[in-house]
PDB file of N, CA and C in Angstrom:
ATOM      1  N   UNK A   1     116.033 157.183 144.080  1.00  0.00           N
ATOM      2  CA  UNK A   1     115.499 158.463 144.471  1.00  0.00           C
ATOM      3  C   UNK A   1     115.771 159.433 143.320  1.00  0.00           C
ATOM      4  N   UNK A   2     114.658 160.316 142.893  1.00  0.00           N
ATOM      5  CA  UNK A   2     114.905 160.786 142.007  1.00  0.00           C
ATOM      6  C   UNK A   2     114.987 162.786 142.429  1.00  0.00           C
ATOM      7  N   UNK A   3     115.929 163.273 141.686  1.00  0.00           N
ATOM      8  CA  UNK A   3     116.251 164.783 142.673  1.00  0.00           C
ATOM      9  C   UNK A   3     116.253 165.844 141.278  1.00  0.00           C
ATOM     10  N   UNK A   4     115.522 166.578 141.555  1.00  0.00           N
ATOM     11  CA  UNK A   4     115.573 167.875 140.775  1.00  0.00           C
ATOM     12  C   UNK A   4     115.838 169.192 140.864  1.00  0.00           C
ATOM     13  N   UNK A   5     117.104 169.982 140.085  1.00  0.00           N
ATOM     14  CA  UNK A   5     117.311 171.403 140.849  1.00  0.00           C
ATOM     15  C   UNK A   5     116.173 172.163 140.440  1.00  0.00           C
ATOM     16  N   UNK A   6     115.769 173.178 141.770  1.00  0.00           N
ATOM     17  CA  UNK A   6     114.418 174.024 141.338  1.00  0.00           C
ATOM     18  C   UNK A   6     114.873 175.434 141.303  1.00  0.00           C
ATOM     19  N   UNK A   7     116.325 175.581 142.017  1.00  0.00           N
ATOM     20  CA  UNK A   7     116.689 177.097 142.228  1.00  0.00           C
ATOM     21  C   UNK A   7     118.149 176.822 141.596  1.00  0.00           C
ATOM     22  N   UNK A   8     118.314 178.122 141.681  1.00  0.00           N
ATOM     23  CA  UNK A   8     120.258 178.402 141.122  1.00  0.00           C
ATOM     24  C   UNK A   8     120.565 178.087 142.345  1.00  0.00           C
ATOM     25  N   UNK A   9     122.236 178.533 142.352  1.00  0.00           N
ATOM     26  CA  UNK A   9     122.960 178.548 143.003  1.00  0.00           C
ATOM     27  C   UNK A   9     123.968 179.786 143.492  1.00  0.00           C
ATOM     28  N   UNK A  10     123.481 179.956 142.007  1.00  0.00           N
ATOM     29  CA  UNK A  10     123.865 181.770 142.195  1.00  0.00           C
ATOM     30  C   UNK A  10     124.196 182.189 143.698  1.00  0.00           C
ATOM     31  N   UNK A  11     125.001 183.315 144.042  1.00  0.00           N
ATOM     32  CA  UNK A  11     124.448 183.440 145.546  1.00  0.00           C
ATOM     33  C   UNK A  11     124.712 182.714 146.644  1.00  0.00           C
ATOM     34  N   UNK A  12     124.824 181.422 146.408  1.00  0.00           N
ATOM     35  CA  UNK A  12     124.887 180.568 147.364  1.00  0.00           C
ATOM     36  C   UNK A  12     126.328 180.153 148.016  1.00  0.00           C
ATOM     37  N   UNK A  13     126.306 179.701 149.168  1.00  0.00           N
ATOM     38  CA  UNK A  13     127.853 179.435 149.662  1.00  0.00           C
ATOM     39  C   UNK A  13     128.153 178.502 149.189  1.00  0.00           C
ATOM     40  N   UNK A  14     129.898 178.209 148.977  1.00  0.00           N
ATOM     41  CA  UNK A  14     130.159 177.414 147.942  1.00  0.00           C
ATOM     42  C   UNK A  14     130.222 176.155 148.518  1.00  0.00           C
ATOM     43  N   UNK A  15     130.165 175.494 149.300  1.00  0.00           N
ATOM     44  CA  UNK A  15     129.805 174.404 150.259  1.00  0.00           C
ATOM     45  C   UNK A  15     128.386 173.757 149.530  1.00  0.00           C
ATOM     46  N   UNK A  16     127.693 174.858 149.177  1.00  0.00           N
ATOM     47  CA  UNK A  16     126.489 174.313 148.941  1.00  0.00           C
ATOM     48  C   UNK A  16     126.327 174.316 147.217  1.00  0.00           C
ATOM     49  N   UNK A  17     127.157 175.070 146.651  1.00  0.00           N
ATOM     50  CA  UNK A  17     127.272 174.812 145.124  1.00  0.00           C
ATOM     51  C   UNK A  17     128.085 173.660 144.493  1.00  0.00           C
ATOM     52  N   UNK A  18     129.166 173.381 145.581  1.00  0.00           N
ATOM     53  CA  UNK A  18     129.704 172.040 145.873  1.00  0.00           C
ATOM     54  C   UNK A  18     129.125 170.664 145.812  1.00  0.00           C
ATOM     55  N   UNK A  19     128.124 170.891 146.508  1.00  0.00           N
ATOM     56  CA  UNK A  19     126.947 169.797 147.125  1.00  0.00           C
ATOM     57  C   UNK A  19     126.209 169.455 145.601  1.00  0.00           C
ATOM     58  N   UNK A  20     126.212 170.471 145.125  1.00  0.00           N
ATOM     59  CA  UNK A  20     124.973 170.420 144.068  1.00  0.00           C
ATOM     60  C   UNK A  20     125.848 169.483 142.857  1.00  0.00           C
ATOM     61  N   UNK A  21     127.279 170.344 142.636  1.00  0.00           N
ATOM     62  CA  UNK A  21     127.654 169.675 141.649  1.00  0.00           C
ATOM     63  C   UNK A  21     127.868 168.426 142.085  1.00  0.00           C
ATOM     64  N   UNK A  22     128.238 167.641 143.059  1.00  0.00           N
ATOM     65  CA  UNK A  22     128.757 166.564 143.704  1.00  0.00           C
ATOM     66  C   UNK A  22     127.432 165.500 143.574  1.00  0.00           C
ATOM     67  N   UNK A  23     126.295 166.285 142.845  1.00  0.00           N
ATOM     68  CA  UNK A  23     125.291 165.512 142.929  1.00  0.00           C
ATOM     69  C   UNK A  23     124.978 165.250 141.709  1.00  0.00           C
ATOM     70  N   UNK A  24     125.663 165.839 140.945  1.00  0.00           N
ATOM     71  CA  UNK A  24     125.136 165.646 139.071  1.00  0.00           C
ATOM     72  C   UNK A  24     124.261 166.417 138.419  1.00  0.00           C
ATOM     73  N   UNK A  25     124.339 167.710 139.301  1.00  0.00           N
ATOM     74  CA  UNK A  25     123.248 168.470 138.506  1.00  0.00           C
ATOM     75  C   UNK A  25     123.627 170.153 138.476  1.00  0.00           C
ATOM     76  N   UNK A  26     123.680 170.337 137.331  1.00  0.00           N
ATOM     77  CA  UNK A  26     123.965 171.764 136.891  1.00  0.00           C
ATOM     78  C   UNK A  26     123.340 172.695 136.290  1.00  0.00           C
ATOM     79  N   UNK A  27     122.601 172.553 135.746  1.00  0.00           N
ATOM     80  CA  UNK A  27     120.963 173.475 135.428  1.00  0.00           C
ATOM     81  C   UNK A  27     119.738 173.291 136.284  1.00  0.00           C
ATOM     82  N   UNK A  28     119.135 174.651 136.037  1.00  0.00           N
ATOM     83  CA  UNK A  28     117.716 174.540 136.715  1.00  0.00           C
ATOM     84  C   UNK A  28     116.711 173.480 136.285  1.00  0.00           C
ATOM     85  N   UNK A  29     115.982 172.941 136.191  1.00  0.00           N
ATOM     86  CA  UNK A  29     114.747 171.887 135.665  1.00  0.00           C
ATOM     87  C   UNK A  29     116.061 170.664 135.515  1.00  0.00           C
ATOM     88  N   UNK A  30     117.089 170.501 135.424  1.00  0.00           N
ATOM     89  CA  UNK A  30     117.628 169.203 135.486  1.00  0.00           C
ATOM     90  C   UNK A  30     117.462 168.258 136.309  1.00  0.00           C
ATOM     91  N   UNK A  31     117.340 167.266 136.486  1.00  0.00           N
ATOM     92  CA  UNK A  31     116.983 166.133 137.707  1.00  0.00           C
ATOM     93  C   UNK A  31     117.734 164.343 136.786  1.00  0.00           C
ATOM     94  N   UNK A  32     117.703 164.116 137.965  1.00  0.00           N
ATOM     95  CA  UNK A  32     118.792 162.487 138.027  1.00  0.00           C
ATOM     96  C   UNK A  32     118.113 161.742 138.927  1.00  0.00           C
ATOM     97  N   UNK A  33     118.612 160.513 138.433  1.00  0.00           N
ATOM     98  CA  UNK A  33     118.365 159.211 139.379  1.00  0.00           C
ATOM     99  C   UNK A  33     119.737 159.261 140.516  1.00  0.00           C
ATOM    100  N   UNK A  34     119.596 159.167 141.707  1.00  0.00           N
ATOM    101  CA  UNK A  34     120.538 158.515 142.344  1.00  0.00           C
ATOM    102  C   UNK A  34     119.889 157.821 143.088  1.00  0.00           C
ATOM    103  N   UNK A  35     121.306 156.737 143.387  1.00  0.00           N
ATOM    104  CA  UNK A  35     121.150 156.203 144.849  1.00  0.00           C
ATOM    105  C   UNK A  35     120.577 156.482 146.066  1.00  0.00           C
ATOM    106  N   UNK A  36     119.416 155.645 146.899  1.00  0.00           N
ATOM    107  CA  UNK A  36     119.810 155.932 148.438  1.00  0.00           C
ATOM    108  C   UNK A  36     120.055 155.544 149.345  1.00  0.00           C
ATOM    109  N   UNK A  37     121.611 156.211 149.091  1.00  0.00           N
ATOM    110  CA  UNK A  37     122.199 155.890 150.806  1.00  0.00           C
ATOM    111  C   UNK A  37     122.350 156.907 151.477  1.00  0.00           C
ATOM    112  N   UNK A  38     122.932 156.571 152.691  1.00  0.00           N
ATOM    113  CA  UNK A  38     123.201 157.771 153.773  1.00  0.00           C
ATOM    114  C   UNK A  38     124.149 159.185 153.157  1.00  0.00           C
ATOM    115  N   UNK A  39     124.532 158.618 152.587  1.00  0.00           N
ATOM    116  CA  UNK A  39     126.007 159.884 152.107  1.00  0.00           C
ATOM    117  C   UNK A  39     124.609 160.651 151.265  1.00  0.00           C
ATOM    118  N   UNK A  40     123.963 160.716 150.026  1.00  0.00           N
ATOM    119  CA  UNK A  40     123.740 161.026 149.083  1.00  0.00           C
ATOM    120  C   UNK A  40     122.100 161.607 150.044  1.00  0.00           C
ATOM    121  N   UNK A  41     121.633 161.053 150.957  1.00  0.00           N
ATOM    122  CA  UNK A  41     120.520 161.501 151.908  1.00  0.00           C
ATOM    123  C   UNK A  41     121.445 162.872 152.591  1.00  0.00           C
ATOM    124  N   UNK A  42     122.489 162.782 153.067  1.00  0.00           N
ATOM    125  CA  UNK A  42     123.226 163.764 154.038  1.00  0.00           C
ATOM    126  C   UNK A  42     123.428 164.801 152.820  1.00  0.00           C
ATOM    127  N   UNK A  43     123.648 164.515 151.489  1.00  0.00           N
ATOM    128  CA  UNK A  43     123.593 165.698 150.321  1.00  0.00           C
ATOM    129  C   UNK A  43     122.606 166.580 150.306  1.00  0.00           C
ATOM    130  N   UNK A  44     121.518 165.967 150.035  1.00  0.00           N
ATOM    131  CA  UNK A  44     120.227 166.243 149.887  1.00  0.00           C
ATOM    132  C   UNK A  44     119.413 167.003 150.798  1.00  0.00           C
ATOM    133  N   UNK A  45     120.053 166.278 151.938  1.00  0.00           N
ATOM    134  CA  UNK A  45     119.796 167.535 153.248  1.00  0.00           C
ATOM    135  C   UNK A  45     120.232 168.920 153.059  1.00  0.00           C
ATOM    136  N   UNK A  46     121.165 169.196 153.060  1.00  0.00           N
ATOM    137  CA  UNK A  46     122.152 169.957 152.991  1.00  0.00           C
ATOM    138  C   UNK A  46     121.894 171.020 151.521  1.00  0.00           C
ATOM    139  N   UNK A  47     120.947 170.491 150.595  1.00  0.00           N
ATOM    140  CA  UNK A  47     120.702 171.931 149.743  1.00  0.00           C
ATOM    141  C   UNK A  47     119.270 171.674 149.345  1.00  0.00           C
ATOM    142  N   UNK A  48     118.658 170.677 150.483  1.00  0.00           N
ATOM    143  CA  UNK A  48     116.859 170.996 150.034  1.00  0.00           C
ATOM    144  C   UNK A  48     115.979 172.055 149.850  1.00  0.00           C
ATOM    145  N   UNK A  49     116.572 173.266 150.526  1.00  0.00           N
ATOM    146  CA  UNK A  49     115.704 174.374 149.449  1.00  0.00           C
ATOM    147  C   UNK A  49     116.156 174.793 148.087  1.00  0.00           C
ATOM    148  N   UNK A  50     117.001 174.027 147.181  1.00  0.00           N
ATOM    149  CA  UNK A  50     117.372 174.354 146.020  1.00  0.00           C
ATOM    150  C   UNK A  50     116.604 173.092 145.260  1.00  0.00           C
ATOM    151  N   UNK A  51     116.289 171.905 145.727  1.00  0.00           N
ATOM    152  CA  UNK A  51     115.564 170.763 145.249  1.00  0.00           C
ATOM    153  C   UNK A  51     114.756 170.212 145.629  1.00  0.00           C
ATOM    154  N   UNK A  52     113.821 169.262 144.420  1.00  0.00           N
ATOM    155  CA  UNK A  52     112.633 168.619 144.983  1.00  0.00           C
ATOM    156  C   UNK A  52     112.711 167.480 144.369  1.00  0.00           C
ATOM    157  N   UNK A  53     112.888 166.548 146.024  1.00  0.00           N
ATOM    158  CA  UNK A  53     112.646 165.073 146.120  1.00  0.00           C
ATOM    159  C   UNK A  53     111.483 164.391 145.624  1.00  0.00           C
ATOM    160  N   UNK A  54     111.656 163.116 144.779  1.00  0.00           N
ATOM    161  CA  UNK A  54     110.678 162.514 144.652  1.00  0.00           C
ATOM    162  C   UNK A  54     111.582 161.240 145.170  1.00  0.00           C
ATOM    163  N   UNK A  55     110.711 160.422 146.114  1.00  0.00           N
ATOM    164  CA  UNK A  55     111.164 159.342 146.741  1.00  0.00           C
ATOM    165  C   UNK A  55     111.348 158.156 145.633  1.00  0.00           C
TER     166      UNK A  55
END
């Protein structure tokens, strides 16, 4: 699954700036390959208006 940040974080609760770093991504237009499993799906949930999934 491939995940890209589209927004900051600026602003955001740190639970969810947490999430982001916990995911490998720290700039805007940056994006990564991860895994999918349940843990890294339950991430992804959790700050989808800051990113866009490509399956």
């Amino acid at each position: 699954m491939k995940i890209k940040l589209v927004r900051s974080v600026i602003g955001r609760p740190q639970y969810q700036v947490d999430t982001v770093k916990a995911l490998g991504l720290k700039k805007i237009g940056e994006s990564r390959e991860v895994n999918d499993t349940p843990a890294i799906r339950g991430m992804v949930e959790t700050v989808k208006h800051l990113l866009e999934v490509e399956a």
